[in-house]
N, C-alpha and C. Protein backbone atom coordinates (compact mmCIF):
# COMPACT_ATOMS: atom_id res chain seq x y z
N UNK A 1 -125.12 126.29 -59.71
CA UNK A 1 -125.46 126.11 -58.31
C UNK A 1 -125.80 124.65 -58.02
N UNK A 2 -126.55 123.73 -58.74
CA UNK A 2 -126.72 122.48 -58.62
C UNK A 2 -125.47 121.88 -58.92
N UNK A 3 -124.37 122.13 -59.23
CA UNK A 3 -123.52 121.59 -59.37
C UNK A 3 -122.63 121.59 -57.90
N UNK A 4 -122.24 122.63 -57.40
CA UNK A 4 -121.91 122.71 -56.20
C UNK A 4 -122.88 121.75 -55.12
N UNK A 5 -124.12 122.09 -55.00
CA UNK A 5 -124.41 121.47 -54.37
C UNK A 5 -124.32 119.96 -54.41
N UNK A 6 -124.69 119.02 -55.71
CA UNK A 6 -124.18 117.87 -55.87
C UNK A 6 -122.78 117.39 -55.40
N UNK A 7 -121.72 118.86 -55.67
CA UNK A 7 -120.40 118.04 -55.32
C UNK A 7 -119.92 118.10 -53.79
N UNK A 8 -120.89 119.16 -52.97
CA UNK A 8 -121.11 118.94 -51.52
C UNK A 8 -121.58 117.79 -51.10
N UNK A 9 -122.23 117.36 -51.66
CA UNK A 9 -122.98 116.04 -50.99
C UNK A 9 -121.93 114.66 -51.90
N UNK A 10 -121.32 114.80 -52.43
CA UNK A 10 -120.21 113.65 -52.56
C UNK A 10 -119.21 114.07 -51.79
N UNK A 11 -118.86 114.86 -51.56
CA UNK A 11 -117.68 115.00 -50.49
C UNK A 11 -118.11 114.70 -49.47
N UNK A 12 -119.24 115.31 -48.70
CA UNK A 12 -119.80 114.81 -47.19
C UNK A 12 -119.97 113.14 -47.22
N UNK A 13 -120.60 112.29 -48.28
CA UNK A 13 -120.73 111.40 -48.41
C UNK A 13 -119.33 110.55 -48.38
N UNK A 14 -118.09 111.00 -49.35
CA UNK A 14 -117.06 110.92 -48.83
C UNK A 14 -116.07 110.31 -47.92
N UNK A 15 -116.68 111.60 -47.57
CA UNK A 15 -115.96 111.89 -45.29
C UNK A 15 -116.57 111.03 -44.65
N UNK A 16 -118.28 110.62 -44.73
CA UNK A 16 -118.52 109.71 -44.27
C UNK A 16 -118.10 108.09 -44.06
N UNK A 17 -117.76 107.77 -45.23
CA UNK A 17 -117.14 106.61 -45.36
C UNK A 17 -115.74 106.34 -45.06
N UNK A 18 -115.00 107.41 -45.55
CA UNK A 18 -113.44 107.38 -44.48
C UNK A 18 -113.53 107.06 -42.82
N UNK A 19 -114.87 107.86 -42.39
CA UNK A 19 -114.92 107.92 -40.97
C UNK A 19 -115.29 106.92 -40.65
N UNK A 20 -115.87 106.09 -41.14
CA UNK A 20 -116.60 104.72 -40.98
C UNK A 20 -115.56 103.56 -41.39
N UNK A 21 -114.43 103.69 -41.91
CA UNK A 21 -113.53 103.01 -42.78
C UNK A 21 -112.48 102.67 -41.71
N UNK A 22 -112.01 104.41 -40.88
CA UNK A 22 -111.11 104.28 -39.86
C UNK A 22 -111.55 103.63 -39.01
N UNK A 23 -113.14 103.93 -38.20
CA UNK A 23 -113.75 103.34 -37.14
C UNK A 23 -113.13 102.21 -36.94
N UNK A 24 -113.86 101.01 -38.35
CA UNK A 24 -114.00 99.72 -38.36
C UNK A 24 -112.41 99.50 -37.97
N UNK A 25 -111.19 99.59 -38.70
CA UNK A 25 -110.23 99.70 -38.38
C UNK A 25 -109.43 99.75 -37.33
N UNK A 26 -109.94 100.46 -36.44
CA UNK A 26 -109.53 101.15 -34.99
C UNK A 26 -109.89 100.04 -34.51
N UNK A 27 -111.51 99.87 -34.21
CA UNK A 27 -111.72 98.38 -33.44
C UNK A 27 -111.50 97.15 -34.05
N UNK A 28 -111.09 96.80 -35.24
CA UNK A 28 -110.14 95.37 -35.02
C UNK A 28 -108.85 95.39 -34.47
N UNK A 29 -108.01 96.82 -34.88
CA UNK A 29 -106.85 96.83 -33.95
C UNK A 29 -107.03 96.41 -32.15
N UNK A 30 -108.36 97.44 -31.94
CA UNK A 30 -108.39 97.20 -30.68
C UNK A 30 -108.15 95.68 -30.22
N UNK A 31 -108.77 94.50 -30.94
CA UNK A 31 -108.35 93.56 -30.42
C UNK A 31 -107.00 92.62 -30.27
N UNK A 32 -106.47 93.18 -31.34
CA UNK A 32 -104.91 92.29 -31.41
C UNK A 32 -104.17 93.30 -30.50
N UNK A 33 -102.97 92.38 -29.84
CA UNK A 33 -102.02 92.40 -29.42
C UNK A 33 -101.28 93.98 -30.02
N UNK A 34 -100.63 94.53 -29.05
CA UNK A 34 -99.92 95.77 -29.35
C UNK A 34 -98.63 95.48 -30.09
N UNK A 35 -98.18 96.05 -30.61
CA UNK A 35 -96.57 95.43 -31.90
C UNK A 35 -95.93 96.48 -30.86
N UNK A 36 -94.70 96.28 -30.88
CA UNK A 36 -93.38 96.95 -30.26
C UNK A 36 -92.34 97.62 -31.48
N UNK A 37 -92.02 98.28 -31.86
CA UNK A 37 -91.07 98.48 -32.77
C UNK A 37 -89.52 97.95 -32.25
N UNK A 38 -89.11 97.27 -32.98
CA UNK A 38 -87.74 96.09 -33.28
C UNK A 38 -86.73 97.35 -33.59
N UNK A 39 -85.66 97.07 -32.07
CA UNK A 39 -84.64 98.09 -31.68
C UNK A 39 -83.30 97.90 -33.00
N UNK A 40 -83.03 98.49 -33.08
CA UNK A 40 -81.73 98.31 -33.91
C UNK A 40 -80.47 98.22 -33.43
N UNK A 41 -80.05 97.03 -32.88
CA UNK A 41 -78.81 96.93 -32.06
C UNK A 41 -77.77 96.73 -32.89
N UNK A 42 -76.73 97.95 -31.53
CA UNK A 42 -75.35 98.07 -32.23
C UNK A 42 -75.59 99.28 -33.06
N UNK A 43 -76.59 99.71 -33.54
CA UNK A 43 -77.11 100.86 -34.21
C UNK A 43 -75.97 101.96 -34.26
N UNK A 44 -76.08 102.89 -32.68
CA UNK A 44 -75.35 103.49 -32.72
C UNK A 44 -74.01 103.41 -32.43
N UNK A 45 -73.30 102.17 -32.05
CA UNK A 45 -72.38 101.18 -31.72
C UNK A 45 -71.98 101.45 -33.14
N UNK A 46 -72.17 101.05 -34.55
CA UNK A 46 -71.71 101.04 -35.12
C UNK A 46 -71.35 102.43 -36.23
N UNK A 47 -71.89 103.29 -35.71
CA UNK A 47 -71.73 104.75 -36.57
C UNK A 47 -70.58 105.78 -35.85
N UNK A 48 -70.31 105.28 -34.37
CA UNK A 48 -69.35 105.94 -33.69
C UNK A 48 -68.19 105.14 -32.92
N UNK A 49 -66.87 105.48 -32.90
CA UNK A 49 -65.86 104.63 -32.17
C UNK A 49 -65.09 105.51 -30.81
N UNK A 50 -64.59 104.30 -30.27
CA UNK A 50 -64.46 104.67 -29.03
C UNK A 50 -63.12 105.21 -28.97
N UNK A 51 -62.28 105.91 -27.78
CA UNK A 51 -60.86 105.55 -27.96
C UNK A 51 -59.79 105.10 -27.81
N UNK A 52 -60.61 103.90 -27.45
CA UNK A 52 -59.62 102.47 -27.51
C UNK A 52 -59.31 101.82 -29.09
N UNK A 53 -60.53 102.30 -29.59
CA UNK A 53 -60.71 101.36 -31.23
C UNK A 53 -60.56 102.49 -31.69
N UNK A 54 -59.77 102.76 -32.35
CA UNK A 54 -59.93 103.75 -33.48
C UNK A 54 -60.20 103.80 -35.04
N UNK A 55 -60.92 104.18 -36.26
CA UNK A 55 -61.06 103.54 -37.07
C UNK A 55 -59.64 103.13 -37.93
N UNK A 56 -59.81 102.38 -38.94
CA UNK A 56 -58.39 102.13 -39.28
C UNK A 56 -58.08 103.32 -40.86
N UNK A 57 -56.45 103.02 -41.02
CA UNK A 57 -56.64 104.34 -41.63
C UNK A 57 -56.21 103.59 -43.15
N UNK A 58 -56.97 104.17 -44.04
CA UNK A 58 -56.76 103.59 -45.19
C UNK A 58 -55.35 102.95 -45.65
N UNK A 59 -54.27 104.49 -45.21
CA UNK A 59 -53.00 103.89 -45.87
C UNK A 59 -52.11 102.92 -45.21
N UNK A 60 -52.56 102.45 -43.79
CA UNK A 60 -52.34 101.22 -43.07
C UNK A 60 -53.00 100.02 -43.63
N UNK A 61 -54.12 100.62 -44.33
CA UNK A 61 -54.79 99.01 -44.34
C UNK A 61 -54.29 98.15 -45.91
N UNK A 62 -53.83 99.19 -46.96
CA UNK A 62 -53.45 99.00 -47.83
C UNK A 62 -51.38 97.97 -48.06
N UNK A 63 -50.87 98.36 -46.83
CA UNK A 63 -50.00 97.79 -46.35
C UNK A 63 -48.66 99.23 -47.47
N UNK A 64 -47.78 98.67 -47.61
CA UNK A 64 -46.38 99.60 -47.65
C UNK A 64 -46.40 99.62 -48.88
N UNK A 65 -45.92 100.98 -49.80
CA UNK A 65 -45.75 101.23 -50.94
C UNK A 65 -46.91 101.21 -51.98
């Protein structure tokens, strides 16, 4: 039974410090500038074709015979 109870009070103790860990955390974010996530252009431009462009076909690209 003292054992449980000891390992209750390291876990609460724990939790405490995570919670205090994120806090601090949260408010230095609060002060910087917000980040944007960096779009990936051409992204989907480049995984699909249109049908003007069609992809090319291997045994064209290899040339005759």
């Amino acid at each position: 039974m003292k054992i449980w109870f000891l390992l209750g009070l390291t876990f609460a103790a724990y939790n405490v410090d995570r919670v205090r860990s994120f806090r601090a955390r949260q408010a230095e974010l609060a002060g910087q500038p917000r980040r944007r996530a960096k779009r990936g252009l051409g992204a989907w431009r480049d995984c699909t074709w249109s049908h003007e462009t069609p992809p090319e076909d291997e045994t064209e690209a290899e040339g005759p015979g």
